[in-house]
N, C-alpha and C. Protein backbone atom coordinates (compact mmCIF):
# COMPACT_ATOMS: atom_id res chain seq x y z
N UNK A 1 -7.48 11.26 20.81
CA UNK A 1 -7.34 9.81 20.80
C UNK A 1 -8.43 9.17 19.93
N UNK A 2 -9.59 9.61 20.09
CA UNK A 2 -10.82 8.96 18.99
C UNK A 2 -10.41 9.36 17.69
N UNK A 3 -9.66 10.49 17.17
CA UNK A 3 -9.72 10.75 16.12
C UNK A 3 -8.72 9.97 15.39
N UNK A 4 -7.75 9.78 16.24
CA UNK A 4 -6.30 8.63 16.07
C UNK A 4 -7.06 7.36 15.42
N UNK A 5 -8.37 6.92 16.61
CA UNK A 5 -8.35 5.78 15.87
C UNK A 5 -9.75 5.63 14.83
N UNK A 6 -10.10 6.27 14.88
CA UNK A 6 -10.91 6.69 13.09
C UNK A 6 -10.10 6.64 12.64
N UNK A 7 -8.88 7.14 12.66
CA UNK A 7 -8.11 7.11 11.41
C UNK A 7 -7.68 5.80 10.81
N UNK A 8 -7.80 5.34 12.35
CA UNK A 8 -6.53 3.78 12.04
C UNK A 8 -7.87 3.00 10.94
N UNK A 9 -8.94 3.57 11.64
CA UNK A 9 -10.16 2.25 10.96
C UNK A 9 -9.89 2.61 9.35
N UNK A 10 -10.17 3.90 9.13
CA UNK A 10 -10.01 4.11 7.87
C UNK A 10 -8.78 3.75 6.91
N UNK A 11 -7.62 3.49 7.85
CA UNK A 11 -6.28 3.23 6.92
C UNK A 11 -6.79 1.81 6.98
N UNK A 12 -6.99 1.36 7.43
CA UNK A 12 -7.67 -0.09 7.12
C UNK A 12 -8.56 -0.79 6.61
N UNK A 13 -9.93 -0.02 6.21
CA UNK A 13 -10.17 0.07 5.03
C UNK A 13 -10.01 0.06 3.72
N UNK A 14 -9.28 1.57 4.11
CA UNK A 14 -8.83 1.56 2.49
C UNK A 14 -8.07 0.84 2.03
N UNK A 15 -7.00 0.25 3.14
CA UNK A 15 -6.03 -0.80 2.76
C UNK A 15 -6.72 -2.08 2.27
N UNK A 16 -7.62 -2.38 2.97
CA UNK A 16 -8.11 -4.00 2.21
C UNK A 16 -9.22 -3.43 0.98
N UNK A 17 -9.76 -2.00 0.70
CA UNK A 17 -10.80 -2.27 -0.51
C UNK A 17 -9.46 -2.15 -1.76
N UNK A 18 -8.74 -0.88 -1.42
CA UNK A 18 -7.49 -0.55 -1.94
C UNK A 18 -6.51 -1.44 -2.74
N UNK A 19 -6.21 -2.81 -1.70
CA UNK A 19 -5.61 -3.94 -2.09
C UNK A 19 -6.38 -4.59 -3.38
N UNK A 20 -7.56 -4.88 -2.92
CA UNK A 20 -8.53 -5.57 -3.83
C UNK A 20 -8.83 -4.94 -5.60
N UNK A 21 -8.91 -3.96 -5.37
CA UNK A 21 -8.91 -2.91 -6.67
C UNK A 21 -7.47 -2.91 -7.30
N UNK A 22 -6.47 -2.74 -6.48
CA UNK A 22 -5.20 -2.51 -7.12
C UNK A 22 -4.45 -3.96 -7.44
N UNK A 23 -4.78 -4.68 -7.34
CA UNK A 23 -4.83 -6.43 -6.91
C UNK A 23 -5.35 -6.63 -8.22
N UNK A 24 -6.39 -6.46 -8.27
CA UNK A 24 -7.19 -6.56 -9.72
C UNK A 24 -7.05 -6.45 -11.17
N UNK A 25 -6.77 -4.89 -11.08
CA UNK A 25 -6.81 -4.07 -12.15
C UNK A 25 -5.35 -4.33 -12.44
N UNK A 26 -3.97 -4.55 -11.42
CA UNK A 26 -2.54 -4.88 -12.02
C UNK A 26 -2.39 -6.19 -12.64
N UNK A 27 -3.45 -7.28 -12.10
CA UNK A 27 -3.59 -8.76 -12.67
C UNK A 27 -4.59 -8.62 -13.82
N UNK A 28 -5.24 -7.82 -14.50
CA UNK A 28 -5.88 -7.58 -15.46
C UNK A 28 -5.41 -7.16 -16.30
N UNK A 29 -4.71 -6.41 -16.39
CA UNK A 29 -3.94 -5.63 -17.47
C UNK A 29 -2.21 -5.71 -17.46
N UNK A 30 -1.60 -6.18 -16.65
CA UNK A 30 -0.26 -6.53 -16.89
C UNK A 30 0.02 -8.69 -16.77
N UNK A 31 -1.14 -9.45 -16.44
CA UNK A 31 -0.96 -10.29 -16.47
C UNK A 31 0.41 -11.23 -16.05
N UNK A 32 0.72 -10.13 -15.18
CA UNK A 32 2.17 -10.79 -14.56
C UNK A 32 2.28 -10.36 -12.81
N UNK A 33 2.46 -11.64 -12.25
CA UNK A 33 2.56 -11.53 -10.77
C UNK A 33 3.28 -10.67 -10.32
N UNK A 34 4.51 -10.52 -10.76
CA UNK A 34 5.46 -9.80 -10.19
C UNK A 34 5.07 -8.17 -9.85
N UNK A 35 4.50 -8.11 -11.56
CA UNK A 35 4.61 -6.50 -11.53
C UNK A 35 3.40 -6.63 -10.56
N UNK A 36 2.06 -7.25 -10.35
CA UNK A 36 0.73 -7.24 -9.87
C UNK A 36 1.53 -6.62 -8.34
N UNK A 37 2.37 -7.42 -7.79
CA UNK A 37 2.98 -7.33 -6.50
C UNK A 37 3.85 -6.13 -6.17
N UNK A 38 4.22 -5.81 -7.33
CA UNK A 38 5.09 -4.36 -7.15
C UNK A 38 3.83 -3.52 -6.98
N UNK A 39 2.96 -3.52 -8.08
CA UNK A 39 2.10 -2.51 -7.69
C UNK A 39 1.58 -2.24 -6.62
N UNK A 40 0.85 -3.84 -5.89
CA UNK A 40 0.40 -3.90 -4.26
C UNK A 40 1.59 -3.18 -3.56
N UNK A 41 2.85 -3.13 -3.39
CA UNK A 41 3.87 -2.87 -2.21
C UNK A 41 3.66 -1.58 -2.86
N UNK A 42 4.02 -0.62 -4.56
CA UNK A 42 3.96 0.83 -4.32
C UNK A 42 2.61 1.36 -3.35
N UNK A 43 1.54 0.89 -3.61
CA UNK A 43 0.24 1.57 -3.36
C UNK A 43 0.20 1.33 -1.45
N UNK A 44 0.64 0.27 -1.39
CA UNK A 44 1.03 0.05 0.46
C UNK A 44 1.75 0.81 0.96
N UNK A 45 2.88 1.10 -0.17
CA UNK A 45 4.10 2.06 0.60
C UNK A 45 3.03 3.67 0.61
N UNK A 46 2.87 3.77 -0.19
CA UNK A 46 2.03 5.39 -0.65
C UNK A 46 0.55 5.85 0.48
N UNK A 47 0.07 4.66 0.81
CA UNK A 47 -0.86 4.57 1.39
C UNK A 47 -0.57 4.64 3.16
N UNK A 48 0.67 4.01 3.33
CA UNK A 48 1.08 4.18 4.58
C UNK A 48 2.11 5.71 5.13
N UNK A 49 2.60 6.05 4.09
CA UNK A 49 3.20 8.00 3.85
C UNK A 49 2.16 8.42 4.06
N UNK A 50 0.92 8.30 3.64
CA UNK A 50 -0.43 9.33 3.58
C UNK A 50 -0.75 9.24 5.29
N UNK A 51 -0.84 8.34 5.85
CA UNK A 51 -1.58 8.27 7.09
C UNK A 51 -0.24 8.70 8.04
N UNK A 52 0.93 8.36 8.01
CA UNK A 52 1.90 8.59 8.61
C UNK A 52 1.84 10.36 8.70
N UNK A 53 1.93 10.69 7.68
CA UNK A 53 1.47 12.27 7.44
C UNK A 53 0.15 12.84 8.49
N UNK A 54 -0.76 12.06 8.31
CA UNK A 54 -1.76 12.40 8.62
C UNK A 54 -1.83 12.68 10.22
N UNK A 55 -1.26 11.15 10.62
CA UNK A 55 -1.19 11.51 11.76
C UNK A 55 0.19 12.61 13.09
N UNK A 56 0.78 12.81 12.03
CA UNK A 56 1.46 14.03 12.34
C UNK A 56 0.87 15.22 12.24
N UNK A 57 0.26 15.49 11.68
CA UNK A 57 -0.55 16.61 11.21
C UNK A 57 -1.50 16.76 12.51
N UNK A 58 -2.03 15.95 13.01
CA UNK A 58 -2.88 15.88 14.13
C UNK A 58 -2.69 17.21 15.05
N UNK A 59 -3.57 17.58 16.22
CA UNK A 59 -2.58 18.01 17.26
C UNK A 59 -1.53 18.06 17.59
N UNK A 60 -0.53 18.45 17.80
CA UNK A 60 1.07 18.30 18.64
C UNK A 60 1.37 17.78 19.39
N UNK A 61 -0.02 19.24 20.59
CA UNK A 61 0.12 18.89 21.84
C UNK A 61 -0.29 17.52 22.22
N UNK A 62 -1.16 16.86 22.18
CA UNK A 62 -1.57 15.97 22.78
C UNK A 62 -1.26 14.64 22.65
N UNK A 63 0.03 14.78 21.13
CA UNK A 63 1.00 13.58 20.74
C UNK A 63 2.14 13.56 21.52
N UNK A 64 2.44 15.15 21.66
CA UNK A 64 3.56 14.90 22.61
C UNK A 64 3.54 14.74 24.20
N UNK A 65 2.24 14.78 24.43
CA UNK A 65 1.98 14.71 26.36
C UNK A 65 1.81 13.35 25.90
N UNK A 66 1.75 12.51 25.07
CA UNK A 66 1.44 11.58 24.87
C UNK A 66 2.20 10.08 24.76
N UNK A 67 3.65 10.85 24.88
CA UNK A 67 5.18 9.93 24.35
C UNK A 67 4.55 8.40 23.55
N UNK A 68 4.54 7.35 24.93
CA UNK A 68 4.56 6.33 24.46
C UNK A 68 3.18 5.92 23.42
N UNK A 69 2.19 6.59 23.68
CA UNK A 69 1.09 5.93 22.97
C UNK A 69 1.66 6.89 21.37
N UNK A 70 1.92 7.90 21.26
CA UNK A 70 2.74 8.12 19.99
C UNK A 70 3.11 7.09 19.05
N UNK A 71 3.83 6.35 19.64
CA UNK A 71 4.51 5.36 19.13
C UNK A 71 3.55 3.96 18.66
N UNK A 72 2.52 3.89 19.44
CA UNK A 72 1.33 3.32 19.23
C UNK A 72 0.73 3.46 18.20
N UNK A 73 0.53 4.72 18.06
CA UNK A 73 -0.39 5.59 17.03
C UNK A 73 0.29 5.26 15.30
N UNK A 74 1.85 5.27 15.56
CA UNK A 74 2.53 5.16 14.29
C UNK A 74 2.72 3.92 13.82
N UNK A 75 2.43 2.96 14.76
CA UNK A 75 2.75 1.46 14.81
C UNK A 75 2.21 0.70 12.99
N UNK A 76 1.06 1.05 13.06
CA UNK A 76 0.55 0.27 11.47
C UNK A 76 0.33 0.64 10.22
N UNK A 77 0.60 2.44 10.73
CA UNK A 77 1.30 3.16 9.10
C UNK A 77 2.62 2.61 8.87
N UNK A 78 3.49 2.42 10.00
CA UNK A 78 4.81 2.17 9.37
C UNK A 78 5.02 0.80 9.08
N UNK A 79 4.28 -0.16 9.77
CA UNK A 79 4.27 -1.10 9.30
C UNK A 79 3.93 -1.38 7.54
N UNK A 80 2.88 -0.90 7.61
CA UNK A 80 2.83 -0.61 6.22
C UNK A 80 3.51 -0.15 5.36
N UNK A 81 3.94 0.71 5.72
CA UNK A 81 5.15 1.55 4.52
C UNK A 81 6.13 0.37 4.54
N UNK A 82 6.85 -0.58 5.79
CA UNK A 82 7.88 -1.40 5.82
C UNK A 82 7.54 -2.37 4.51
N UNK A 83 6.37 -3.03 4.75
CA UNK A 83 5.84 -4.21 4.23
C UNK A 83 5.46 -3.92 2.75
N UNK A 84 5.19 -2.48 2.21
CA UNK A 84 4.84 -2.40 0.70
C UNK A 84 5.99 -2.15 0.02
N UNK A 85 7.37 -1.35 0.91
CA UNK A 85 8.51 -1.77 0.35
C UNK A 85 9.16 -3.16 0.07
N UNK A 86 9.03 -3.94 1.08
CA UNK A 86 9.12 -5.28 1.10
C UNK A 86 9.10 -5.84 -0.28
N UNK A 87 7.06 -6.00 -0.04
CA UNK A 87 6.41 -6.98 -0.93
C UNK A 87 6.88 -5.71 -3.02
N UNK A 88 7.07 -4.31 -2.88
CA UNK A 88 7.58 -3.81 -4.21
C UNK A 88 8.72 -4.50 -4.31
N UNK A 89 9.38 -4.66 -3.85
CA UNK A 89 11.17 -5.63 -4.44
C UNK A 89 10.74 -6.40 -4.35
N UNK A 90 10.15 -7.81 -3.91
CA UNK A 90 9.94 -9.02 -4.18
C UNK A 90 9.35 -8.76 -5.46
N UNK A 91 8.31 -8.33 -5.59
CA UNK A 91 7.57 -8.26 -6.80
C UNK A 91 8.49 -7.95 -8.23
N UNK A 92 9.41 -7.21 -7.85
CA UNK A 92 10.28 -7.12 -9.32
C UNK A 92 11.27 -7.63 -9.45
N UNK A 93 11.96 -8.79 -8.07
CA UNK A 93 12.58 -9.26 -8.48
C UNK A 93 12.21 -10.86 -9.22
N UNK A 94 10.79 -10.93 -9.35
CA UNK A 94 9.88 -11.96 -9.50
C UNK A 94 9.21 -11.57 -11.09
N UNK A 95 9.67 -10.38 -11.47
CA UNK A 95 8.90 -10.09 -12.63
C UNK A 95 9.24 -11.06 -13.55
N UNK A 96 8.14 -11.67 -14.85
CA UNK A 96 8.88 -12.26 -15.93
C UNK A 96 9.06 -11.11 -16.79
N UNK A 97 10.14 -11.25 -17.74
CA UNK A 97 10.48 -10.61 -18.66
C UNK A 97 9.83 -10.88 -20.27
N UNK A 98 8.70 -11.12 -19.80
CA UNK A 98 7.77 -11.23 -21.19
C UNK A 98 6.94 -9.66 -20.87
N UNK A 99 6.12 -9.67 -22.55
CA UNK A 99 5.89 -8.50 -22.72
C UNK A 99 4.08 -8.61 -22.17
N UNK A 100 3.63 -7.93 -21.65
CA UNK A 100 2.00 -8.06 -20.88
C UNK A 100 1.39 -8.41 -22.18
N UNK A 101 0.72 -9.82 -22.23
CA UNK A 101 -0.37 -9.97 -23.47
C UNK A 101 -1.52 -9.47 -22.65
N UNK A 102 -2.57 -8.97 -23.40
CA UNK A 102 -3.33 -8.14 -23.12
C UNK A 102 -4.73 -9.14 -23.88
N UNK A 103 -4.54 -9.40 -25.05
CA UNK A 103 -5.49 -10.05 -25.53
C UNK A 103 -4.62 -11.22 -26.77
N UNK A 104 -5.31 -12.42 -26.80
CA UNK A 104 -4.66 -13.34 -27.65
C UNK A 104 -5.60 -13.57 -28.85
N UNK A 105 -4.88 -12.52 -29.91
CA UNK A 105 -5.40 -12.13 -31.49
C UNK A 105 -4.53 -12.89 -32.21
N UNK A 106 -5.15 -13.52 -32.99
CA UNK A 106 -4.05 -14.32 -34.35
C UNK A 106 -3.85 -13.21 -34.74
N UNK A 107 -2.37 -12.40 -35.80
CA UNK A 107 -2.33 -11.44 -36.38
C UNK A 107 -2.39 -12.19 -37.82
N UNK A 108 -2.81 -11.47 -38.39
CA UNK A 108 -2.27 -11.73 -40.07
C UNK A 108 -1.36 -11.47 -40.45
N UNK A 109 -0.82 -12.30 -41.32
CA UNK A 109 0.77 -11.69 -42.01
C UNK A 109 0.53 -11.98 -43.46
């Protein structure tokens, strides 16, 4: 049970430094909300498979003498995985269809 919820602290962590970095670096270099938001929901969805995993991986026994708190245990990986699928389709159905300016260079012609 302590190790359950180390874990949870850590998926939560990483989820808000995680967000912040991936938040960043997709609004930095693609300069478009949409995709910024797809990226947040892939890395949410990916991030919530990892711990979902994880905590299967755990003991067996002591998940399965365990029934209902099981279900406890899975409660905010899957939430997560729900919500980064979510917020990935909003995000692309929100994409603009311009091309990412990256930097604004007069060109010469």
């Amino acid at each position: 049970m302590k190790k359950t919820t180390s874990l949870l602290i850590l998926c939560v962590a990483l989820f808000v430094i995680g967000t912040g970095l991936v938040g960043f670096l997709a609004v930095t270099f693609t300069q478009d909300i949409g995709y910024t938001f797809a990226q947040l929901g892939l890395f949410w969805f990916v991030l919530g498979i990892l711990f979902v995993w994880q905590i299967q991986k755990q003991d067996k026994a002591s998940l399965l003498q365990a029934g209902i708190f099981r279900r406890k245990q899975l409660a905010v990986p899957l939430v997560m995985v729900m919500f980064g699928v979510l917020v990935f389709v909003w995000g692309f159905s929100h994409k603009n269809n311009q091309e990412p300016q990256l930097h604004n260079i007069d060109y010469i012609e």
